[in-house]
C-alpha atoms as a PDB file:
ATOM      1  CA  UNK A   1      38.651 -94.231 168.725  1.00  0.00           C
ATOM      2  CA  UNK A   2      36.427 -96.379 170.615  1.00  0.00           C
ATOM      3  CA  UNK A   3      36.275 -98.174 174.357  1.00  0.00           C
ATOM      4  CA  UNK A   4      34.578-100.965 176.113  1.00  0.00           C
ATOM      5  CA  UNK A   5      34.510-103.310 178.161  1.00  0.00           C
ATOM      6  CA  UNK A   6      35.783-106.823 175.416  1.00  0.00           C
ATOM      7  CA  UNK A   7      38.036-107.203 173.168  1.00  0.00           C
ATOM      8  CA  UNK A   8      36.640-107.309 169.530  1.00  0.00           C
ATOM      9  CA  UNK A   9      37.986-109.956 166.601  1.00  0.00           C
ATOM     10  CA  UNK A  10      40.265-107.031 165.311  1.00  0.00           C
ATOM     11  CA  UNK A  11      41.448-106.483 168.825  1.00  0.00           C
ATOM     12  CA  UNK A  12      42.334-109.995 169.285  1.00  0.00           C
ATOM     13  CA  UNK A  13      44.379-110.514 165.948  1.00  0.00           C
ATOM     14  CA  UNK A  14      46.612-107.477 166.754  1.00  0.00           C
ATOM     15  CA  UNK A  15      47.016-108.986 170.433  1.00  0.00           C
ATOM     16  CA  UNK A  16      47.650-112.586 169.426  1.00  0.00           C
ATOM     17  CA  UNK A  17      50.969-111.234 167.302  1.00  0.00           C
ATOM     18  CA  UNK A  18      54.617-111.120 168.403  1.00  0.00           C
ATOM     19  CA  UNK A  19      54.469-107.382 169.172  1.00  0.00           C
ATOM     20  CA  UNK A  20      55.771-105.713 172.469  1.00  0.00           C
ATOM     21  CA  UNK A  21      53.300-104.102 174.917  1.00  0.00           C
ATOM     22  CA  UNK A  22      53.863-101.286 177.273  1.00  0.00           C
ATOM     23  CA  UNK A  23      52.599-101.855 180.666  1.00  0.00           C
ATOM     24  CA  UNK A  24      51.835 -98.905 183.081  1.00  0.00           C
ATOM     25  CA  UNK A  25      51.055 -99.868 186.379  1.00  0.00           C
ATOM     26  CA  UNK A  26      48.673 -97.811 188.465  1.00  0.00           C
ATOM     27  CA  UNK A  27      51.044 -97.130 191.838  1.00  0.00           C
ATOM     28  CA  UNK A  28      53.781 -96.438 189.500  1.00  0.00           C
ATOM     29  CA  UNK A  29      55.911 -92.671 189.481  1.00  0.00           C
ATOM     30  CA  UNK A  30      54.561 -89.974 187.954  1.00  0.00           C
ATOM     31  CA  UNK A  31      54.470 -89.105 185.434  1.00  0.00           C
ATOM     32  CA  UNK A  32      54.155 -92.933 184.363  1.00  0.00           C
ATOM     33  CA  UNK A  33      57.087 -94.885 182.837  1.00  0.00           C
ATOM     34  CA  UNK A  34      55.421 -97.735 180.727  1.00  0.00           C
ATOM     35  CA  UNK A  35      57.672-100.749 180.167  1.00  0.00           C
ATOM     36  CA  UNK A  36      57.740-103.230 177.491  1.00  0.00           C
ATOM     37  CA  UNK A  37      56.711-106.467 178.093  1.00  0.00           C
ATOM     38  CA  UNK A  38      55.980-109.791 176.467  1.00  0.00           C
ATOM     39  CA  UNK A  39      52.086-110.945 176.945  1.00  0.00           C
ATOM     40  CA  UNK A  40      49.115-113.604 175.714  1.00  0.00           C
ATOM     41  CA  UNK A  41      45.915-112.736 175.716  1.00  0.00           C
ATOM     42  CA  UNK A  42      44.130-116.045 177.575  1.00  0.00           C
ATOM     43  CA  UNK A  43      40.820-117.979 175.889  1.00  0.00           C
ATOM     44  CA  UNK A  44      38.996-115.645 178.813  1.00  0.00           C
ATOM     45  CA  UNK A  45      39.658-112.466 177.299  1.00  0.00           C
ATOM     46  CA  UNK A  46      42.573-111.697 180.428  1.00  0.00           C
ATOM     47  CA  UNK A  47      46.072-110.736 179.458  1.00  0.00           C
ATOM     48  CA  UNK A  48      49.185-112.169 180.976  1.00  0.00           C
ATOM     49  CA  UNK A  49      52.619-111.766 181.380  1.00  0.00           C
ATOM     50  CA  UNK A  50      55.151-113.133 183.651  1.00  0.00           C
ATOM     51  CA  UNK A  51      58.019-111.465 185.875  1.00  0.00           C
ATOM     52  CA  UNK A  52      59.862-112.353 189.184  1.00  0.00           C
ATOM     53  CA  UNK A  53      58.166-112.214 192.519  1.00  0.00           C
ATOM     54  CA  UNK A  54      60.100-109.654 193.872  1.00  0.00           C
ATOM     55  CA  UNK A  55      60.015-107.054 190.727  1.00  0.00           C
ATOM     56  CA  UNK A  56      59.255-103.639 191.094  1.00  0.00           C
ATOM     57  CA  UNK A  57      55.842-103.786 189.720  1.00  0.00           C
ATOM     58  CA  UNK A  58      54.917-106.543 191.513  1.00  0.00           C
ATOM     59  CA  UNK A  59      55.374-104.634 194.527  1.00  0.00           C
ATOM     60  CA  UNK A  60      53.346-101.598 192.975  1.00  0.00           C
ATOM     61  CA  UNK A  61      50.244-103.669 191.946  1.00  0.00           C
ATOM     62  CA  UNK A  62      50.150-105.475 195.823  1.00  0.00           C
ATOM     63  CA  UNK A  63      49.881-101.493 196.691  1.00  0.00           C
ATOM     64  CA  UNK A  64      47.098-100.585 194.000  1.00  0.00           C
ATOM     65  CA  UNK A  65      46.430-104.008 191.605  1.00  0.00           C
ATOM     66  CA  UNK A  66      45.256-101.230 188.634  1.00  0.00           C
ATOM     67  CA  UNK A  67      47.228-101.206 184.974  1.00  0.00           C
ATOM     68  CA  UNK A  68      46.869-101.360 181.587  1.00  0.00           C
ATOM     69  CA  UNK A  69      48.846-102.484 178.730  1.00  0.00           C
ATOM     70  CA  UNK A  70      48.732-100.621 175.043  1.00  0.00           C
ATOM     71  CA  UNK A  71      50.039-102.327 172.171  1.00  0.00           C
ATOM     72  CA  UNK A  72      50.647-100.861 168.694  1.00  0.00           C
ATOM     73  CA  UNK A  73      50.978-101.883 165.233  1.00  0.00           C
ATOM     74  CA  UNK A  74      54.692-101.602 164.065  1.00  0.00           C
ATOM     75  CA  UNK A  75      55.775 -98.841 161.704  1.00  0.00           C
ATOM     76  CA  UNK A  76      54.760 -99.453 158.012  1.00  0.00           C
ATOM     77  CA  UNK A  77      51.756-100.369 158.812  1.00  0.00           C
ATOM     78  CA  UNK A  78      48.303 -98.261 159.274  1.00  0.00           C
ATOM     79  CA  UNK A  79      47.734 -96.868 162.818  1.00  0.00           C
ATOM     80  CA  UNK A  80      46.466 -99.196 164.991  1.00  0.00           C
ATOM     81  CA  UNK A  81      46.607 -99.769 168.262  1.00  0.00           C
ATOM     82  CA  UNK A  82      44.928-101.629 171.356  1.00  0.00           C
ATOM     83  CA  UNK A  83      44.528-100.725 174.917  1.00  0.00           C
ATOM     84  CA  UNK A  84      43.234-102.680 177.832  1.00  0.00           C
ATOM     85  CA  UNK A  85      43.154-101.497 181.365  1.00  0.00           C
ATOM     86  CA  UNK A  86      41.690-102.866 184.390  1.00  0.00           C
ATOM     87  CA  UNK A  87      42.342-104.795 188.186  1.00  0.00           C
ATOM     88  CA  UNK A  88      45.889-107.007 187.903  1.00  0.00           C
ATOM     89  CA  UNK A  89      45.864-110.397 189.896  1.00  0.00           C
ATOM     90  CA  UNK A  90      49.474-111.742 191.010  1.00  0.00           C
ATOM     91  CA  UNK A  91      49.105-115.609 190.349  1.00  0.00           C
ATOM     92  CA  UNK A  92      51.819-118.169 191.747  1.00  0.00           C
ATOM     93  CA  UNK A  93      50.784-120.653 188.570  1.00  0.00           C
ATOM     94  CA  UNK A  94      51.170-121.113 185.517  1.00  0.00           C
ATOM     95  CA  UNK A  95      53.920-118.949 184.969  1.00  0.00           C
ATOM     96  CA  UNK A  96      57.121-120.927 183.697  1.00  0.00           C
ATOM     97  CA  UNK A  97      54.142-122.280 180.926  1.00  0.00           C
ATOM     98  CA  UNK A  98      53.670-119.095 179.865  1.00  0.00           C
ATOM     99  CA  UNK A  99      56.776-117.995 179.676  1.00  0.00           C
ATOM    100  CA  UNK A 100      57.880-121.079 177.986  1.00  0.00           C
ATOM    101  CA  UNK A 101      54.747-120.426 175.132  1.00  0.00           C
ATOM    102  CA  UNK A 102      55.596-116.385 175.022  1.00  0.00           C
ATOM    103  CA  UNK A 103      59.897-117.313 174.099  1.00  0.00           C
ATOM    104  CA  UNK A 104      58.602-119.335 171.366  1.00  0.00           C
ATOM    105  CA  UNK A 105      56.312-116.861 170.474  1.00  0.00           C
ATOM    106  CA  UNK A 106      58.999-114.207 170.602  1.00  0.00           C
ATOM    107  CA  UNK A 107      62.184-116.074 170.006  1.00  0.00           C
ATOM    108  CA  UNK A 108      63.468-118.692 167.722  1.00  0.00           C
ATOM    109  CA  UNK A 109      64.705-120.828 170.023  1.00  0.00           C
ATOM    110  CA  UNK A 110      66.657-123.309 167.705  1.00  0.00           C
ATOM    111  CA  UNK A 111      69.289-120.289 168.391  1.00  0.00           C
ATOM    112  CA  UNK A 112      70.919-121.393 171.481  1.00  0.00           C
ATOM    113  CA  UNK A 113      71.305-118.104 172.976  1.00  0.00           C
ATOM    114  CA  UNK A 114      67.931-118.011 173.449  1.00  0.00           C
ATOM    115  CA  UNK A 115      67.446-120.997 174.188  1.00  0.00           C
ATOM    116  CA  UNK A 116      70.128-120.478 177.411  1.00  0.00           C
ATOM    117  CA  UNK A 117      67.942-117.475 178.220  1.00  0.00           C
ATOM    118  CA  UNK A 118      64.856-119.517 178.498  1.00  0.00           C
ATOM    119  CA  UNK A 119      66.286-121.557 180.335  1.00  0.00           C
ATOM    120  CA  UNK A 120      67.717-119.139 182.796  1.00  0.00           C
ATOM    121  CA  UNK A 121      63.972-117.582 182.973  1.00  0.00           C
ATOM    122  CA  UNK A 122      62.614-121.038 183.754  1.00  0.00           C
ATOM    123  CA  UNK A 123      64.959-121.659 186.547  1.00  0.00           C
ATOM    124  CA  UNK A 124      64.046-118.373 188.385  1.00  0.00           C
ATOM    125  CA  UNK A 125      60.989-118.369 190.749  1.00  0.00           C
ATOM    126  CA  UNK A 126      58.234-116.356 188.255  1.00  0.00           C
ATOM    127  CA  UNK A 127      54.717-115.013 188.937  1.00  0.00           C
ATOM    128  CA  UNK A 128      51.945-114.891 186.682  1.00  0.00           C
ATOM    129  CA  UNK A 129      50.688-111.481 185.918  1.00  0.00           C
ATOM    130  CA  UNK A 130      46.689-111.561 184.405  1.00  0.00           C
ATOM    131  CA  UNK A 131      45.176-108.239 183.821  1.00  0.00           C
ATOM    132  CA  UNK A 132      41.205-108.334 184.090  1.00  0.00           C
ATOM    133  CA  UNK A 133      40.174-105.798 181.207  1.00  0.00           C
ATOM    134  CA  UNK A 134      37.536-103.463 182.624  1.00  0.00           C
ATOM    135  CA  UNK A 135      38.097-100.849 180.128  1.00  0.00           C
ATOM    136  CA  UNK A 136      39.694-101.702 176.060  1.00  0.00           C
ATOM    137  CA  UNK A 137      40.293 -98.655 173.999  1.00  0.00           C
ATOM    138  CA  UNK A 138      41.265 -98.618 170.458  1.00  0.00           C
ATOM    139  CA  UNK A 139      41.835 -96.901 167.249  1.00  0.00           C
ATOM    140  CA  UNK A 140      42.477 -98.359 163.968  1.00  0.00           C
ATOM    141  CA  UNK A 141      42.941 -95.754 160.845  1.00  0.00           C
END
């Protein structure tokens, strides 16, 4: 296991693929209840997700912005795992973008249920989530 500060190539390549990560947010209960959550990592090294305004953990991170996100190669595969952790910023932009990119990342969305369900996201009001990665852990068998 190592940690710093960037994400590495091998980092990056497990982030960039359609996998679930579990977010933890700082002000959360204890002990902590990650959730799974779509994401991107961003050309600037950040990760982002999207949500409602007025979700839970948007109201936690306005309390104390910390989190971190760990994301984990799926079984059958060698152990291998990523996980970043630093300040959250709640950004009113870019959000219905991202979650537009992230369905077709994560959906097919020639199926029209899905493509319903995107649409249902894109007509909510959604914030941008971008986590600022002071700290990325990792291990990789």
């Amino acid at each position: 296991m190592s940690a710093d500060a960037s994400l590495s190539t091998d980092d990056l390549e497990l982030l960039r693929r359609a996998l679930h990560g579990f977010l933890t947010v700082a002000a959360g209960p204890v002990p902590p209840q990650p959730r799974p959550v779509w994401f991107e990592v961003a050309d600037d090294g950040t990760v982002q997700l999207f949500t409602t305004p007025d979700a839970l953990k948007v109201r936690r991170l306005r309390r104390d912005p910390r989190a971190s996100l760990v994301v984990a190669a799926p079984v059958g595969e060698r152990e291998h795992w990523v996980s970043v952790s630093g300040p959250v910023t709640v950004e009113t932009q870019g959000a219905h973008d991202l979650a537009a990119r992230l369905a077709a990342r994560y959906w097919d969305l020639s199926d029209p249920v899905h493509a319903q369900d995107l649409a249902t996201i894109l007509a909510e009001d959604q914030v941008r989530l971008v986590i600022h990665p002071e700290r990325v852990t990792r291990y990789a068998y």
